[in-house]
PDB file of N, CA and C in Angstrom:
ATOM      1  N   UNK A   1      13.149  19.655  -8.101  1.00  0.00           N
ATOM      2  CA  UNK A   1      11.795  19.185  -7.961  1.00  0.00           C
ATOM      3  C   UNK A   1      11.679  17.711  -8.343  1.00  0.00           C
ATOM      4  N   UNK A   2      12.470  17.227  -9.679  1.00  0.00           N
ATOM      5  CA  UNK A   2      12.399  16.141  -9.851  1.00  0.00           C
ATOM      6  C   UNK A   2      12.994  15.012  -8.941  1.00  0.00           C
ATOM      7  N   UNK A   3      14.085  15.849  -8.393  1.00  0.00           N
ATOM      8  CA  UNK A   3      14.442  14.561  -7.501  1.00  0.00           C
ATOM      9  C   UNK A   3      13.539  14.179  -6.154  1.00  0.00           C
ATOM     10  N   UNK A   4      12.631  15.253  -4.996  1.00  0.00           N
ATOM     11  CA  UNK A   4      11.845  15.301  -4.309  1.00  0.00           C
ATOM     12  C   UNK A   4      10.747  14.285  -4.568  1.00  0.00           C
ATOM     13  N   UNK A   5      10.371  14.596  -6.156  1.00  0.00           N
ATOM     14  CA  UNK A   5       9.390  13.455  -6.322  1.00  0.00           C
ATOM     15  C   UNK A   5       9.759  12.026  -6.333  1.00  0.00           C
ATOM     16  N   UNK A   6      11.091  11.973  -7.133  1.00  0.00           N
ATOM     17  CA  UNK A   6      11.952  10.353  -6.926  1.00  0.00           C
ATOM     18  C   UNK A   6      11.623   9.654  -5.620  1.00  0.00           C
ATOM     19  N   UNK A   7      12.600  10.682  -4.559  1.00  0.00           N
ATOM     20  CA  UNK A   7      12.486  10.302  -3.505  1.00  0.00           C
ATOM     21  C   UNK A   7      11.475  10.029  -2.700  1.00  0.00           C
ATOM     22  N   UNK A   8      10.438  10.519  -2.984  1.00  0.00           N
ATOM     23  CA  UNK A   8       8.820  10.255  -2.420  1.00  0.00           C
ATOM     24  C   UNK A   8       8.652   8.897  -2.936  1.00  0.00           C
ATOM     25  N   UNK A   9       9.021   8.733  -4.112  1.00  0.00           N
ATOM     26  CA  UNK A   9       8.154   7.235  -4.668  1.00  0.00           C
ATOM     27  C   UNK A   9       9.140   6.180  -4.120  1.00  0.00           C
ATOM     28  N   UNK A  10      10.585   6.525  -3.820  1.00  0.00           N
ATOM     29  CA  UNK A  10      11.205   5.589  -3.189  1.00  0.00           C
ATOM     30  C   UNK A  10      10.901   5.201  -2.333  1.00  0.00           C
ATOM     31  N   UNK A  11      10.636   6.298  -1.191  1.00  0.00           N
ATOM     32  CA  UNK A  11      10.272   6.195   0.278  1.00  0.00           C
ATOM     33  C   UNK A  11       8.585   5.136   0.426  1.00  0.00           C
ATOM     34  N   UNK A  12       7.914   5.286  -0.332  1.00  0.00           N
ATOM     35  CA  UNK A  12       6.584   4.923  -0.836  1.00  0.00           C
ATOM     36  C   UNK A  12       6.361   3.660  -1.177  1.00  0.00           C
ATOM     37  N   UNK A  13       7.613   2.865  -1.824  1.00  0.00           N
ATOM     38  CA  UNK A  13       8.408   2.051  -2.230  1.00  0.00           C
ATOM     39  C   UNK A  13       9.062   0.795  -1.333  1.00  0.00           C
ATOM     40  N   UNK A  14       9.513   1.856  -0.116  1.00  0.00           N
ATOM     41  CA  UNK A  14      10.587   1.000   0.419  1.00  0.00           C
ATOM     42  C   UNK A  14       9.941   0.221   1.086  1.00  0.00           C
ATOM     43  N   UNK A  15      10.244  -0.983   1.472  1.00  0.00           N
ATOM     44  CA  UNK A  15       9.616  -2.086   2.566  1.00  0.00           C
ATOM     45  C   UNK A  15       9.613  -1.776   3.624  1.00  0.00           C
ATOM     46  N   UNK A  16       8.940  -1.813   4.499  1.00  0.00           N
ATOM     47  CA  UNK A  16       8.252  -1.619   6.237  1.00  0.00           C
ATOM     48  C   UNK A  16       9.641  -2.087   6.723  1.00  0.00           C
ATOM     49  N   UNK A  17       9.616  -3.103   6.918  1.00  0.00           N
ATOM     50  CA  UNK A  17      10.448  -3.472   7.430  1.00  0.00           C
ATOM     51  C   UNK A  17      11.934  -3.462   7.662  1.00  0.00           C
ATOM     52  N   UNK A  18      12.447  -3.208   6.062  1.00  0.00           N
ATOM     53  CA  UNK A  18      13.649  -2.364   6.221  1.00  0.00           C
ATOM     54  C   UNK A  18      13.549  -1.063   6.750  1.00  0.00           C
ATOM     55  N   UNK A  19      12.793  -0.317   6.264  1.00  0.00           N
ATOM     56  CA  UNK A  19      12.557   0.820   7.284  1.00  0.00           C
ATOM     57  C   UNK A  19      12.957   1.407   8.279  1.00  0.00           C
ATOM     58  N   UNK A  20      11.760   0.273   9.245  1.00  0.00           N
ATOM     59  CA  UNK A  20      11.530   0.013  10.158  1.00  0.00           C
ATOM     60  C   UNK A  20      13.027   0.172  11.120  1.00  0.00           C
ATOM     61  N   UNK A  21      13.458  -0.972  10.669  1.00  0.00           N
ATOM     62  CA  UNK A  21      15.073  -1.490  10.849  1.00  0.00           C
ATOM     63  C   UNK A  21      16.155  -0.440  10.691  1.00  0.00           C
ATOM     64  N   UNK A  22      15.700   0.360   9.917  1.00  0.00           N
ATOM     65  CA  UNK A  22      16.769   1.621   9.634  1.00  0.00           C
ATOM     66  C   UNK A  22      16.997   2.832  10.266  1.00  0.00           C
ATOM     67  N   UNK A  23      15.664   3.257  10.619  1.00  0.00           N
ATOM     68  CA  UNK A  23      14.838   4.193  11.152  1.00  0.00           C
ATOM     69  C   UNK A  23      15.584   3.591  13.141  1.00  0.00           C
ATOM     70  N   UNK A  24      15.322   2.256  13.214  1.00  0.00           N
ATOM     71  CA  UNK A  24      15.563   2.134  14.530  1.00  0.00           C
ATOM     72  C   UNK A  24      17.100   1.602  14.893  1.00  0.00           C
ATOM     73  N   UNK A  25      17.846   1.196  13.680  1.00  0.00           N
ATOM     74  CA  UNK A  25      18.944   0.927  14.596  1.00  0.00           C
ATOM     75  C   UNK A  25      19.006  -0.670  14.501  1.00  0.00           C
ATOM     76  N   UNK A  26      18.082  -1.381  13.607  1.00  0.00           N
ATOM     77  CA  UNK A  26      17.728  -2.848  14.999  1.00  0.00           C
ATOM     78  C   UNK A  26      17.817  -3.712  13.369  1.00  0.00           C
ATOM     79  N   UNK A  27      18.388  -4.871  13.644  1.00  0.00           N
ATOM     80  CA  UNK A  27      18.569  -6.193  12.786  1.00  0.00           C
ATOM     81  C   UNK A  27      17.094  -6.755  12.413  1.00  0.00           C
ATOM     82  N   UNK A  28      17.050  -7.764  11.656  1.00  0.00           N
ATOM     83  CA  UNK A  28      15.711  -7.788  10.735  1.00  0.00           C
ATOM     84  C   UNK A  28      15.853  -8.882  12.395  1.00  0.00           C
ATOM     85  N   UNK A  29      15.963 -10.199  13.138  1.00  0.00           N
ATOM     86  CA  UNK A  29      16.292 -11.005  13.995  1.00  0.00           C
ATOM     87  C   UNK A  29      15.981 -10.259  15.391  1.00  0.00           C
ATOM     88  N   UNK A  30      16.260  -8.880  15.675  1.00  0.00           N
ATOM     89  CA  UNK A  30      15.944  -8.013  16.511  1.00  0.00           C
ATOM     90  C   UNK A  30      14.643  -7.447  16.376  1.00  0.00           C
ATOM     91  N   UNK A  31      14.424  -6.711  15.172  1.00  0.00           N
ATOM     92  CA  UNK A  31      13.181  -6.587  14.971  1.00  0.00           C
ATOM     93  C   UNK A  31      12.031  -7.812  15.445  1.00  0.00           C
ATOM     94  N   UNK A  32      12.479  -8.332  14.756  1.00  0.00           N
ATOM     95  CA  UNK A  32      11.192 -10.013  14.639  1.00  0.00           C
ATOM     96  C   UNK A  32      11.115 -10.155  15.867  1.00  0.00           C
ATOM     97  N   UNK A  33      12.179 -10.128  17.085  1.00  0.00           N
ATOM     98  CA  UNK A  33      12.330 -10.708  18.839  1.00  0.00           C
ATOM     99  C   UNK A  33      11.211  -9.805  19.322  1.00  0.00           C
ATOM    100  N   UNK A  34      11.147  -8.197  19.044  1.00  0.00           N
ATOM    101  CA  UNK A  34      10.574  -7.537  19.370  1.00  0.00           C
ATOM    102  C   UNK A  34       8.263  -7.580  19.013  1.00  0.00           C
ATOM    103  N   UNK A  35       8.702  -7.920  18.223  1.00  0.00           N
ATOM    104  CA  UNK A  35       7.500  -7.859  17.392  1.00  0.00           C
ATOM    105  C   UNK A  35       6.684  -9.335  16.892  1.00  0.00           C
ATOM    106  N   UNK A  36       7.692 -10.659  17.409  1.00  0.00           N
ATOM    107  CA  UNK A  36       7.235 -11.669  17.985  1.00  0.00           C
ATOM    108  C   UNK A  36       6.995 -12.557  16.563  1.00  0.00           C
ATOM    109  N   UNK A  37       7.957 -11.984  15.330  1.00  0.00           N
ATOM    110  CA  UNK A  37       8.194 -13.023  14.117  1.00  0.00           C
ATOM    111  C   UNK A  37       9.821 -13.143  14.142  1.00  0.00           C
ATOM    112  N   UNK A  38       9.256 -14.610  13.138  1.00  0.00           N
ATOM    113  CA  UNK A  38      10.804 -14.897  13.520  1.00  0.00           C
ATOM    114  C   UNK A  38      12.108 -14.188  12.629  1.00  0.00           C
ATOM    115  N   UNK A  39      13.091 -14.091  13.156  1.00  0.00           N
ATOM    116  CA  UNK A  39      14.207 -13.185  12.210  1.00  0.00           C
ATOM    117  C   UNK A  39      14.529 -13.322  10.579  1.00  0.00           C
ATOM    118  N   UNK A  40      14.151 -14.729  10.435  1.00  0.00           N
ATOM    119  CA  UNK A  40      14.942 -15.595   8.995  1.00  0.00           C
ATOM    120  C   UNK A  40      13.495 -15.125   8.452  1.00  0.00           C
ATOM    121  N   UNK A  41      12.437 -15.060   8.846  1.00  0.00           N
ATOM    122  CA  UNK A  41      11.126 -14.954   8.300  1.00  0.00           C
ATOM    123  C   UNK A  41      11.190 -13.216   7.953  1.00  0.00           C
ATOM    124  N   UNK A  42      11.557 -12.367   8.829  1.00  0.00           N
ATOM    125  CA  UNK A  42      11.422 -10.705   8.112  1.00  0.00           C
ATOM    126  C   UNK A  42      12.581 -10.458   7.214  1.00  0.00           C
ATOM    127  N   UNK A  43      13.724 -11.441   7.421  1.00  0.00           N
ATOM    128  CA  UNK A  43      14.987 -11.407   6.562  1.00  0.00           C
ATOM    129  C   UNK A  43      14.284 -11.535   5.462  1.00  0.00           C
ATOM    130  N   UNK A  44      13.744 -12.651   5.032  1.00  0.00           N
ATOM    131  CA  UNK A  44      13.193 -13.080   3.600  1.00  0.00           C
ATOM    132  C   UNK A  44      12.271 -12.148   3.344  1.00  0.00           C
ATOM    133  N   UNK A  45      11.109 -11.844   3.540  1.00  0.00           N
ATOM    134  CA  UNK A  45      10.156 -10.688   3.748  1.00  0.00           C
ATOM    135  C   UNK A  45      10.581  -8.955   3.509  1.00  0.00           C
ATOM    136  N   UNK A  46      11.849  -9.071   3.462  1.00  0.00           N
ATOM    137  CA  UNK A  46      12.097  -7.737   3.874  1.00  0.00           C
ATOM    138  C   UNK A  46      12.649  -7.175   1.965  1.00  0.00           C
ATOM    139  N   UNK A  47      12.796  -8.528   1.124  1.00  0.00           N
ATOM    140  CA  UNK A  47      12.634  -8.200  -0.040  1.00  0.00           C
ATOM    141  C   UNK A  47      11.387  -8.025  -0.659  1.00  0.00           C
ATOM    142  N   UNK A  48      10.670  -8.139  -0.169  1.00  0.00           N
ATOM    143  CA  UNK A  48       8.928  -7.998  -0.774  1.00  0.00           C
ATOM    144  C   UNK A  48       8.549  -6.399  -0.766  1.00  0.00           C
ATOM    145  N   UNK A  49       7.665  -6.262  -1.677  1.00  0.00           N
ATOM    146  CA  UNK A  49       7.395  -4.995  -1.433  1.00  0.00           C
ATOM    147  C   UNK A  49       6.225  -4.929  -0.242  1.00  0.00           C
ATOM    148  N   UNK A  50       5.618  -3.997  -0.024  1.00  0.00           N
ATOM    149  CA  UNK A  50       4.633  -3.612   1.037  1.00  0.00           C
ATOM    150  C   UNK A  50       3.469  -4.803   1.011  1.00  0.00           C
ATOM    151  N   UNK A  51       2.865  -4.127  -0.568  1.00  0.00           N
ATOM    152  CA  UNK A  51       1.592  -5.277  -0.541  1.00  0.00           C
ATOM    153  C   UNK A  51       1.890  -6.691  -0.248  1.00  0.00           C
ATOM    154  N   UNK A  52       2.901  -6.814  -0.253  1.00  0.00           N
ATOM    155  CA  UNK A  52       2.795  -8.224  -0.700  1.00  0.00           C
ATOM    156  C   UNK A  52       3.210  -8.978   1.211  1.00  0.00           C
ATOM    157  N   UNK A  53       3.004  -8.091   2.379  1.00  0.00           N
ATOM    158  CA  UNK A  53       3.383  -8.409   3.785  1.00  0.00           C
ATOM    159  C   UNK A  53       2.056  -8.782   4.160  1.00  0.00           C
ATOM    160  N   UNK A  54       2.099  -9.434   5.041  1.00  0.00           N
ATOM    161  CA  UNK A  54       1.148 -10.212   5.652  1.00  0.00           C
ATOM    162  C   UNK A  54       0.283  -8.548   6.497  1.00  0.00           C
ATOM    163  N   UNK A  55      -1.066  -8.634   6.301  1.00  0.00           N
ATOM    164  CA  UNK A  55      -1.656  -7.718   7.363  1.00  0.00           C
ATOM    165  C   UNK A  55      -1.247  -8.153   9.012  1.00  0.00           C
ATOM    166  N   UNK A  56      -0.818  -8.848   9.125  1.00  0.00           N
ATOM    167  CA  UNK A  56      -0.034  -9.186  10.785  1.00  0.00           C
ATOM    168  C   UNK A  56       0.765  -8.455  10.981  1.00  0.00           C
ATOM    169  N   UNK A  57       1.884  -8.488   9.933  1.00  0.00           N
ATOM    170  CA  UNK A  57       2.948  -8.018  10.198  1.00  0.00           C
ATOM    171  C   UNK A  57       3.176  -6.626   9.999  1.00  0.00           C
ATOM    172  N   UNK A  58       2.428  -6.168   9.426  1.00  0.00           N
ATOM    173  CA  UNK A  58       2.144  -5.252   9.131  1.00  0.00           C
ATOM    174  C   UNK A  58       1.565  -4.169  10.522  1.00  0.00           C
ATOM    175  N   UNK A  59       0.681  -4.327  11.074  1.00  0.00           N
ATOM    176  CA  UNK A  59       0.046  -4.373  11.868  1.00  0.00           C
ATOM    177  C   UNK A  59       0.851  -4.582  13.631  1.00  0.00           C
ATOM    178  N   UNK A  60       1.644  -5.492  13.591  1.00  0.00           N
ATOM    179  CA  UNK A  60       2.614  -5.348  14.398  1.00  0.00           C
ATOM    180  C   UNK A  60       3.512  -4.178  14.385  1.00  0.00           C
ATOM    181  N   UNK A  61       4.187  -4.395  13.302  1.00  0.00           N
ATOM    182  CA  UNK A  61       4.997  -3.440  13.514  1.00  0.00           C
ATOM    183  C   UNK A  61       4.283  -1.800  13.565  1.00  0.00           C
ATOM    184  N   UNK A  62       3.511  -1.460  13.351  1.00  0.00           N
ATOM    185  CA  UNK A  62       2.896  -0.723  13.439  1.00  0.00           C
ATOM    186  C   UNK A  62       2.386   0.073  14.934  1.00  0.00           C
ATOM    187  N   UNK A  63       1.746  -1.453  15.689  1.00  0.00           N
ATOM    188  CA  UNK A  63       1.854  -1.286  16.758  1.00  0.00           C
ATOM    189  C   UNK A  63       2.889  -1.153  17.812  1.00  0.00           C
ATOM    190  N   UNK A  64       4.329  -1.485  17.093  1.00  0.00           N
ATOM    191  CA  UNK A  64       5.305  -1.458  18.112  1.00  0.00           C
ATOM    192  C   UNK A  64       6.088   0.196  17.920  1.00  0.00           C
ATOM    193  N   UNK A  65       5.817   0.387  16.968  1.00  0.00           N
ATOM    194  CA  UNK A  65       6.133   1.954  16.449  1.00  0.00           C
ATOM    195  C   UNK A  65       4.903   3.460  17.367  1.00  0.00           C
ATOM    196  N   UNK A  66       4.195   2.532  17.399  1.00  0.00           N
ATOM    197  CA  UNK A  66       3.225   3.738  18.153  1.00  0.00           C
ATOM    198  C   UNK A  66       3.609   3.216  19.859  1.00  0.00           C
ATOM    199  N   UNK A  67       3.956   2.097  20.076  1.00  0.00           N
ATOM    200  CA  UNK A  67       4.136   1.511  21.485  1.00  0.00           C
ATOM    201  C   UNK A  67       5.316   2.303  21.833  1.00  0.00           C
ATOM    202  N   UNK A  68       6.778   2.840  20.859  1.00  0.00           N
ATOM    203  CA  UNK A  68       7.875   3.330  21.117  1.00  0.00           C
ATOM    204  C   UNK A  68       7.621   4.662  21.300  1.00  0.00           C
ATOM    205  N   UNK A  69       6.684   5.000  20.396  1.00  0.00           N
ATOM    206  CA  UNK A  69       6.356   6.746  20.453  1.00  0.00           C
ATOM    207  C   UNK A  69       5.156   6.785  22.352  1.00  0.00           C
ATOM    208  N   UNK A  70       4.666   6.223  22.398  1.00  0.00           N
ATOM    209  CA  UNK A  70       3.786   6.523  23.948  1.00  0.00           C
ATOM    210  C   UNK A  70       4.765   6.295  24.645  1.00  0.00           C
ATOM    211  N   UNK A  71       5.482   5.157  24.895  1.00  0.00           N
ATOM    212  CA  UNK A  71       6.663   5.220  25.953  1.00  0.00           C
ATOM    213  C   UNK A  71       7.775   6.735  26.094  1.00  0.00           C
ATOM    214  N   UNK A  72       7.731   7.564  24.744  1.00  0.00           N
ATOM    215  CA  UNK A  72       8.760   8.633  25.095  1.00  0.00           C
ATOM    216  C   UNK A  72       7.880   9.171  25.209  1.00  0.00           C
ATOM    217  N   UNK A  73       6.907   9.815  25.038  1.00  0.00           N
ATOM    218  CA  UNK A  73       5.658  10.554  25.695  1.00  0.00           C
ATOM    219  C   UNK A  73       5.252  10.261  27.060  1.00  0.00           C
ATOM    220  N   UNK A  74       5.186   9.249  27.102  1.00  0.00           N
ATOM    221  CA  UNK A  74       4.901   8.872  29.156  1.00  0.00           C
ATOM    222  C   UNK A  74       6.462   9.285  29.704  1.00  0.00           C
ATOM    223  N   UNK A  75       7.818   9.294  29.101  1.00  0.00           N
ATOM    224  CA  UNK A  75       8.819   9.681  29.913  1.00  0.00           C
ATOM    225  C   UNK A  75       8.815  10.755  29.965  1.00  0.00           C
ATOM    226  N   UNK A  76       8.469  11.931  29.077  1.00  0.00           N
ATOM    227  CA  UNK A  76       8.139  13.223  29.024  1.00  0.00           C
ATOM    228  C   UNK A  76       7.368  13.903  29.970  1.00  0.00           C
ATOM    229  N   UNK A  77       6.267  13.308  30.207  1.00  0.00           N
ATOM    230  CA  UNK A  77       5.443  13.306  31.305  1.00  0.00           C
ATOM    231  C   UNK A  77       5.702  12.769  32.915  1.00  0.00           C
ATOM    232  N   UNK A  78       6.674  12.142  32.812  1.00  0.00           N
ATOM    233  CA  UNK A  78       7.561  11.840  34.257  1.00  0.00           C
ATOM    234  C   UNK A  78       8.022  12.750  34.159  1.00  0.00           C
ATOM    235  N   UNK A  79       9.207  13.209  33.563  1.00  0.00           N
ATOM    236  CA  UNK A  79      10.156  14.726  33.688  1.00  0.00           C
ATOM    237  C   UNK A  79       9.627  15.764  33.967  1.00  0.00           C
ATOM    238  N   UNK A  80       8.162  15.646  33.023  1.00  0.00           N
ATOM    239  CA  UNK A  80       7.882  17.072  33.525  1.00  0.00           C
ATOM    240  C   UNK A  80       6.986  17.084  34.897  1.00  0.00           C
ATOM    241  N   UNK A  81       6.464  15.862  35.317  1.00  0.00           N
ATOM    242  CA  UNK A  81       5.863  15.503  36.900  1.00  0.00           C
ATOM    243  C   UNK A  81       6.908  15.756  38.080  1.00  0.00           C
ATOM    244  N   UNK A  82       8.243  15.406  37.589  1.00  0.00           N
ATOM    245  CA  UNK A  82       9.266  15.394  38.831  1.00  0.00           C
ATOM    246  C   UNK A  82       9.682  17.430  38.221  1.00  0.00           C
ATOM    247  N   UNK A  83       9.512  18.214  37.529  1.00  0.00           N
ATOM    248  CA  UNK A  83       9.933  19.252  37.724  1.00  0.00           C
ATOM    249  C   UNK A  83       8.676  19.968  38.149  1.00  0.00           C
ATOM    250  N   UNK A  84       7.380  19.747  37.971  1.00  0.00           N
ATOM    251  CA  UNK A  84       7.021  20.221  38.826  1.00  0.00           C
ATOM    252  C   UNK A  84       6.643  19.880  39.975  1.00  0.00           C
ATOM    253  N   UNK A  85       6.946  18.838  40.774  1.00  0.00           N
ATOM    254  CA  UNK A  85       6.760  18.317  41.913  1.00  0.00           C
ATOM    255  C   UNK A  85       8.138  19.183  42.703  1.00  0.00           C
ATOM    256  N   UNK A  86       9.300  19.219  41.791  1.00  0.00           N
ATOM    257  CA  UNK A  86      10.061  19.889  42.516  1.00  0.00           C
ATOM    258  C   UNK A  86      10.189  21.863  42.861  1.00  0.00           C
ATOM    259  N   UNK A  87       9.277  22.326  41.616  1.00  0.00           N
ATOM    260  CA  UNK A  87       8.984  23.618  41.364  1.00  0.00           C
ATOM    261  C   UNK A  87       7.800  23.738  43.057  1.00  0.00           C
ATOM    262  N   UNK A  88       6.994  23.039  42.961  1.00  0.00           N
ATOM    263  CA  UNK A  88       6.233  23.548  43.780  1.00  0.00           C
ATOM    264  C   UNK A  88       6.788  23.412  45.029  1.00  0.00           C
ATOM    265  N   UNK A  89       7.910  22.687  45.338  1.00  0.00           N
ATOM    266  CA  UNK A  89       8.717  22.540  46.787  1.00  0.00           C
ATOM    267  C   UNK A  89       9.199  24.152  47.197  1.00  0.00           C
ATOM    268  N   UNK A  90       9.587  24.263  45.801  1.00  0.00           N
ATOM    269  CA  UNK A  90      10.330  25.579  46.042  1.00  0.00           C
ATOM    270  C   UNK A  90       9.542  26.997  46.365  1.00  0.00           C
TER     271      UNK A  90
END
């Protein structure tokens, strides 16, 4: 139990942006290309804790995280348009 709670306050803890970065695979320089700050700028940033991030950036990335989740939801919705476009052939 005690460690569950650790790990909550870590997670609670951890910076967006590393996260972010971890969660996706993607360089603090990759991130920033994506999300339209610059790399050396979330590099430095990425030691800060939460409060202390700009509501921009914040906010970006945020939006690019819900932008990644609708894009696999709209591909979901192609797949399942082309199976039933092909179900009803049949």
């Amino acid at each position: 139990m005690v460690l569950l709670s650790e790990k909550r306050k870590q997670m609670k803890n951890e910076n967006l942006i590393k996260k972010t970065c971890k969660e996706l695979g993607l360089t603090y320089r990759e991130l920033g290309e994506k999300i339209g700050f610059n790399g050396n700028t979330l590099n430095n940033m990425a030691s800060k804790t939460n409060d202390k991030l700009s509501t921009q950036l914040i906010k970006a990335i945020e939006l690019y995280l819900e932008n990644l989740k609708l894009k696999e939801e709209l591909e979901d919705f192609r797949i399942l348009r082309e199976i039933l476009k092909k179900w009803n052939r049949e």
